[in-house]
C-alpha atoms as a PDB file:
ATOM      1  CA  UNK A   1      65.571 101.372 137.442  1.00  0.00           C
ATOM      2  CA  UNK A   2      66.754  98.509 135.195  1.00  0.00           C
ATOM      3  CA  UNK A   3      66.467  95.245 136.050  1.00  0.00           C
ATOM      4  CA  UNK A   4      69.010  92.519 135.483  1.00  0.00           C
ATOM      5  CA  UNK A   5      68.082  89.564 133.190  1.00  0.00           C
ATOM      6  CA  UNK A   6      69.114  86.677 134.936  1.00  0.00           C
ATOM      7  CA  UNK A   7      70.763  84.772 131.977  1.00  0.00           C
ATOM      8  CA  UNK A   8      71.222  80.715 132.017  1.00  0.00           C
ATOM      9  CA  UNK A   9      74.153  79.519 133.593  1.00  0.00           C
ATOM     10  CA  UNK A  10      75.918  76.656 131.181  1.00  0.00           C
ATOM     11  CA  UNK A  11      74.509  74.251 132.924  1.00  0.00           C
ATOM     12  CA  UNK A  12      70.672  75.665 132.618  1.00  0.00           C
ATOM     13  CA  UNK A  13      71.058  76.395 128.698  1.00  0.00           C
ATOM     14  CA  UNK A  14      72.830  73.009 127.982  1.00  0.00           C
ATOM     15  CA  UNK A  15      69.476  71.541 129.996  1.00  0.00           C
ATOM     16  CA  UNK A  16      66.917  74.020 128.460  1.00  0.00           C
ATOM     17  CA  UNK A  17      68.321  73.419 124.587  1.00  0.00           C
ATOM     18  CA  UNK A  18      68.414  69.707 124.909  1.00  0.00           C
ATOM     19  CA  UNK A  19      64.947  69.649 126.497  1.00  0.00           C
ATOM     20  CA  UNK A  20      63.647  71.743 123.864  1.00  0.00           C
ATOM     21  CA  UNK A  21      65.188  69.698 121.171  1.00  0.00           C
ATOM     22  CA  UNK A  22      63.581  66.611 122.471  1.00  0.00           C
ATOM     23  CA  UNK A  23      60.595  68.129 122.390  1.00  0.00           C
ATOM     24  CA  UNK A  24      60.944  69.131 118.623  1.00  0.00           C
ATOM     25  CA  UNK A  25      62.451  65.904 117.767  1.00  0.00           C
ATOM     26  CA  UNK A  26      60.333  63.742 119.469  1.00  0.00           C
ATOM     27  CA  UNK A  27      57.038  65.462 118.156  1.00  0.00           C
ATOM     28  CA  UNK A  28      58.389  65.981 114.282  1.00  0.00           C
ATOM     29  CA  UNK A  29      58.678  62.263 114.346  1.00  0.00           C
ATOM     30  CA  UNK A  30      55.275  61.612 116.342  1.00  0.00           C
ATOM     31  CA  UNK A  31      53.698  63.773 114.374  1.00  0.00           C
ATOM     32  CA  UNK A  32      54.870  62.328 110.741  1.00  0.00           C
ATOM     33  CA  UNK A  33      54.364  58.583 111.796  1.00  0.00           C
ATOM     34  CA  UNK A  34      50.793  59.381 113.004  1.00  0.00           C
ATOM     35  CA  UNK A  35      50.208  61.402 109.385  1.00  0.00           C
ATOM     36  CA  UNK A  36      51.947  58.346 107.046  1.00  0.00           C
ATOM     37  CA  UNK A  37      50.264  55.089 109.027  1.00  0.00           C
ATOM     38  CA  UNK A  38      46.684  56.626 110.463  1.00  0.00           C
ATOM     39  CA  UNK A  39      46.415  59.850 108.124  1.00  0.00           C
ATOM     40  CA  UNK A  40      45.493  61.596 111.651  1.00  0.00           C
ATOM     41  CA  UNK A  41      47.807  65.318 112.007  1.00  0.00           C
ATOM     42  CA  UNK A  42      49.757  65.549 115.756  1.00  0.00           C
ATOM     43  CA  UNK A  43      46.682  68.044 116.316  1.00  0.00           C
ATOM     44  CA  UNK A  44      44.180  65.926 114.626  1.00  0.00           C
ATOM     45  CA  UNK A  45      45.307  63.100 117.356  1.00  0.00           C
ATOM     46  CA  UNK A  46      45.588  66.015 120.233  1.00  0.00           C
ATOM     47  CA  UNK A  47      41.846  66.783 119.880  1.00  0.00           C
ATOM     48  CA  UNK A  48      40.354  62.838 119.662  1.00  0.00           C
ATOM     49  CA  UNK A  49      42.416  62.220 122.659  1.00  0.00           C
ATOM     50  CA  UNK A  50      41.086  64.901 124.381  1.00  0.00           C
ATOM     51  CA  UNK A  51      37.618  63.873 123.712  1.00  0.00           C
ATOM     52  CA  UNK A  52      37.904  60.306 123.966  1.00  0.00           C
ATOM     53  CA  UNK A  53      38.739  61.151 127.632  1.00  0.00           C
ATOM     54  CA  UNK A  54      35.593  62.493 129.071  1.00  0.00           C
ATOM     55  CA  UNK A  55      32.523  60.273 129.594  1.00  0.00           C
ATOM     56  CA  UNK A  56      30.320  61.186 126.716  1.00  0.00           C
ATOM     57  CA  UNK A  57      32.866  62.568 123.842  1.00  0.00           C
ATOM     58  CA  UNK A  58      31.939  66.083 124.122  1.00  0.00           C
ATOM     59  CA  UNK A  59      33.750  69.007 125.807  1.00  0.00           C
ATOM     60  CA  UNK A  60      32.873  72.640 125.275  1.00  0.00           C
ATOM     61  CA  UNK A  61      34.713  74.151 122.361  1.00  0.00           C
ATOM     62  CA  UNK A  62      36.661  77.025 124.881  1.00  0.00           C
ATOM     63  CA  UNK A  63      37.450  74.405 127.332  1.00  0.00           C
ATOM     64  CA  UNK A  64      38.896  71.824 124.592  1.00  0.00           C
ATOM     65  CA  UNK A  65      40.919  74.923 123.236  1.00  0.00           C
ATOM     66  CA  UNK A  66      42.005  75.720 127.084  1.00  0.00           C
ATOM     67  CA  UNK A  67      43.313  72.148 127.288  1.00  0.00           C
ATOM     68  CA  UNK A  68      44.989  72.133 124.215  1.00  0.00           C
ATOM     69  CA  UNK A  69      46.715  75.879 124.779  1.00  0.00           C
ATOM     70  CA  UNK A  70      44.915  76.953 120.793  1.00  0.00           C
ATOM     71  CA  UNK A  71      43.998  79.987 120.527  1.00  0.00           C
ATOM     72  CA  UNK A  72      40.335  80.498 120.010  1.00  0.00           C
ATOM     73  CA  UNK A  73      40.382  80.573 115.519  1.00  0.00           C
ATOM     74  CA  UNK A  74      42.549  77.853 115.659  1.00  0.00           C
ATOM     75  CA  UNK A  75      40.334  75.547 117.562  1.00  0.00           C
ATOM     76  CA  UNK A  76      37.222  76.907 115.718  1.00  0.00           C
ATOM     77  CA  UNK A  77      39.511  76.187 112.012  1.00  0.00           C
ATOM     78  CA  UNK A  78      40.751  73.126 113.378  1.00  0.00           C
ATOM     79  CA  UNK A  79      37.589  71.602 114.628  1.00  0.00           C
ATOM     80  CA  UNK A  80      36.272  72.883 111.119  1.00  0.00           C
ATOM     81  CA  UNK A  81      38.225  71.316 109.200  1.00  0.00           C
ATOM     82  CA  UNK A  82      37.925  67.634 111.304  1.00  0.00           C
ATOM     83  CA  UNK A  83      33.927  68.204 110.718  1.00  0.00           C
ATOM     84  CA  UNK A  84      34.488  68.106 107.110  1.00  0.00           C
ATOM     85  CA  UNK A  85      36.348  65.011 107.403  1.00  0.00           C
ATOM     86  CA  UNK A  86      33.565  63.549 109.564  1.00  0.00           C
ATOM     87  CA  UNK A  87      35.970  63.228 112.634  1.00  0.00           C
ATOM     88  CA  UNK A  88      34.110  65.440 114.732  1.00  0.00           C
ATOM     89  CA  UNK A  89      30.537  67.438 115.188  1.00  0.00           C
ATOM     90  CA  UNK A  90      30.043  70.924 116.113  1.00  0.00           C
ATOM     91  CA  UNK A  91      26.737  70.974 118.262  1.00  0.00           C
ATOM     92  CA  UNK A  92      25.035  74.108 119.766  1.00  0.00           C
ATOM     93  CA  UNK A  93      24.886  74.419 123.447  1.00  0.00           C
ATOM     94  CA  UNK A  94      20.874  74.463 124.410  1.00  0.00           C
ATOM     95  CA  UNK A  95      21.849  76.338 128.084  1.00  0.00           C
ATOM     96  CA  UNK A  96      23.965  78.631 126.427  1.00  0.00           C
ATOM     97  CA  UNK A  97      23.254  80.340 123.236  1.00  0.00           C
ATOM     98  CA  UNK A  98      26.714  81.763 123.018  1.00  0.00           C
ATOM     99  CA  UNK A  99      28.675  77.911 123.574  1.00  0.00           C
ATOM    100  CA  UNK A 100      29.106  75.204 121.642  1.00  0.00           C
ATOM    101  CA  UNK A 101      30.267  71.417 121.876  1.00  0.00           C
ATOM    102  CA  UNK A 102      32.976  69.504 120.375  1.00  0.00           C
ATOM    103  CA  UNK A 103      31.774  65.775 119.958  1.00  0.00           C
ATOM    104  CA  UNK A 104      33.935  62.976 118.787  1.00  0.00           C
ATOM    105  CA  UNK A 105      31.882  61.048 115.828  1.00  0.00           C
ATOM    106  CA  UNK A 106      32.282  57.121 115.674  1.00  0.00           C
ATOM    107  CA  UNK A 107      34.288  57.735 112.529  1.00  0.00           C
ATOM    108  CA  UNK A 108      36.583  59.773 114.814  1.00  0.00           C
ATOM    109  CA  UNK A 109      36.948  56.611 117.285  1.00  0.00           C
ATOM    110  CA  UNK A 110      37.398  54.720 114.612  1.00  0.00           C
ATOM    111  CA  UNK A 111      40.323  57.013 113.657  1.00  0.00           C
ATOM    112  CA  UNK A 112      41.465  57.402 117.142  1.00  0.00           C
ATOM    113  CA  UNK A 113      41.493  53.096 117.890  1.00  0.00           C
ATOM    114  CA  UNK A 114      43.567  52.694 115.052  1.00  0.00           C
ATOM    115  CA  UNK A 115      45.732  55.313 115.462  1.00  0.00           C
ATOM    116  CA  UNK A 116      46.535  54.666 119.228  1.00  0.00           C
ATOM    117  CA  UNK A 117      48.469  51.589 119.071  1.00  0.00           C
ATOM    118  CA  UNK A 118      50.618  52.993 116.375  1.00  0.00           C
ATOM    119  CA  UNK A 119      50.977  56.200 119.206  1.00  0.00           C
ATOM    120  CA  UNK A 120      51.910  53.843 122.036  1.00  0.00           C
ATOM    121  CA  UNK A 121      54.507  51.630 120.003  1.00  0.00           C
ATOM    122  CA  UNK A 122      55.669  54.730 118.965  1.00  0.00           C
ATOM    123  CA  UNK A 123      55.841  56.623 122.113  1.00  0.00           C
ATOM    124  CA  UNK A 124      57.534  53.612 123.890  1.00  0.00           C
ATOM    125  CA  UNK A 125      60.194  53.345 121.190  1.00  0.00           C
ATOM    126  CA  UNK A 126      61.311  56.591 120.829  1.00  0.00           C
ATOM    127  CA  UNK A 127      61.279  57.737 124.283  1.00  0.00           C
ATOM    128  CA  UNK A 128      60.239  54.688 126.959  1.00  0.00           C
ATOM    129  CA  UNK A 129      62.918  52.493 126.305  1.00  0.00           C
ATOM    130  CA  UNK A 130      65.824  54.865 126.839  1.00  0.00           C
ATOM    131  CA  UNK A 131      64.684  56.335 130.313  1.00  0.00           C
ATOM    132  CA  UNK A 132      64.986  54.391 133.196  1.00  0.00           C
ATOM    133  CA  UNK A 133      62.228  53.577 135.680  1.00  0.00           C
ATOM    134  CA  UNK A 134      64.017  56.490 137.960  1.00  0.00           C
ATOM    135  CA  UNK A 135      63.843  59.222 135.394  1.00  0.00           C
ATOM    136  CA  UNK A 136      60.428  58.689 134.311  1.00  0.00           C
ATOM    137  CA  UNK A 137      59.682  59.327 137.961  1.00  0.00           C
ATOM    138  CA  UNK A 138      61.526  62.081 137.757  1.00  0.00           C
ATOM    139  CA  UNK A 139      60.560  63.640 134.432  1.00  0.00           C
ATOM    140  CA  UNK A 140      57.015  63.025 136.249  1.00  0.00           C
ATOM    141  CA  UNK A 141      57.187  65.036 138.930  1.00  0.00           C
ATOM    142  CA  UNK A 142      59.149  67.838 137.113  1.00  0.00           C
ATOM    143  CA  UNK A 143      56.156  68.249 134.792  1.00  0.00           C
ATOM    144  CA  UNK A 144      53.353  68.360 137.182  1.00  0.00           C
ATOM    145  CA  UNK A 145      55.094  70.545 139.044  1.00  0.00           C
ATOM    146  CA  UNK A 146      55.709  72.802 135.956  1.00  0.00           C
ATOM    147  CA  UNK A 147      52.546  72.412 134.565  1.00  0.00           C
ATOM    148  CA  UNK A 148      50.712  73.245 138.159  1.00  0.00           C
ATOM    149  CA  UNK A 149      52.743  75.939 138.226  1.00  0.00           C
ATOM    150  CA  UNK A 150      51.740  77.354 134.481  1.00  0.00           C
ATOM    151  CA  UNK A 151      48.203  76.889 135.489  1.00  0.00           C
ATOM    152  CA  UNK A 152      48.343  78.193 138.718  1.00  0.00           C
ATOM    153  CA  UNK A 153      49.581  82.051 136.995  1.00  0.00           C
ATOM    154  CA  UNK A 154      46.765  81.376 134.226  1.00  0.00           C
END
């Protein structure tokens, strides 16, 4: 038996292909001001923030790469290639032979301090100030619903 594909309505693909757009627009331009002012890549800045939000700095490498929705070689190149710039330390887990940690150095703060105003400035001028207080409530509460609903079928 065949199933139907149940294609977008006009309305849906105007929607999907301007939300996509923003997407790529907004994080092209993100992603080069963060490389030009604070020499930090959109994924360089991805992982910092990621560890700059737990306690201690640290987060297992598969649950960093969970967050972040890599693929396991890309967070073990990435995180590679951020030790070697001193951004980050690779440390062996002593419960579990098999794990490791991801730990944010100070040169990494460093790199993430900096880098964050730029971010927020950026964030706000590029996206903030043309919403109004209504659709950033609304944009809000689309994405958690989304997102709860892409982790809930993980």
């Amino acid at each position: 038996m065949e199933e139907s594909v149940r294609w977008l309505t006009p309305e849906e693909q105007h929607a999907w292909r301007s939300f996509v757009r923003l997407q790529e627009k907004l994080g092209g331009r993100l992603a080069r001001l963060l490389q030009t002012e604070s020499h930090l890549s959109a994924a360089d800045f991805a992982v910092l923030v990621n560890l700059t939000d737990v306690p201690e700095g640290r987060r297992r490498h598969q649950d960093l790469a969970r967050a972040l929705e890599w693929e396991k070689s890309r967070m073990s190149h990435h995180v590679a290639r951020m030790a070697g710039r001193g951004l980050v330390v690779r440390e062996e887990c002593a419960e579990d032979g098999r794990g490791a940690f991801v730990v944010i150095t100070e040169r990494g703060r460093a790199a993430i301090e900096a880098a964050a105003p730029l971010h927020v400035e950026a964030v706000r001028a590029l996206f903030l100030d043309h919403v109004t207080p209504a659709e950033l409530r609304t944009l809000g509460q689309i994405s958690e619903r989304v997102v709860a609903k892409l982790d809930g079928d993980a």
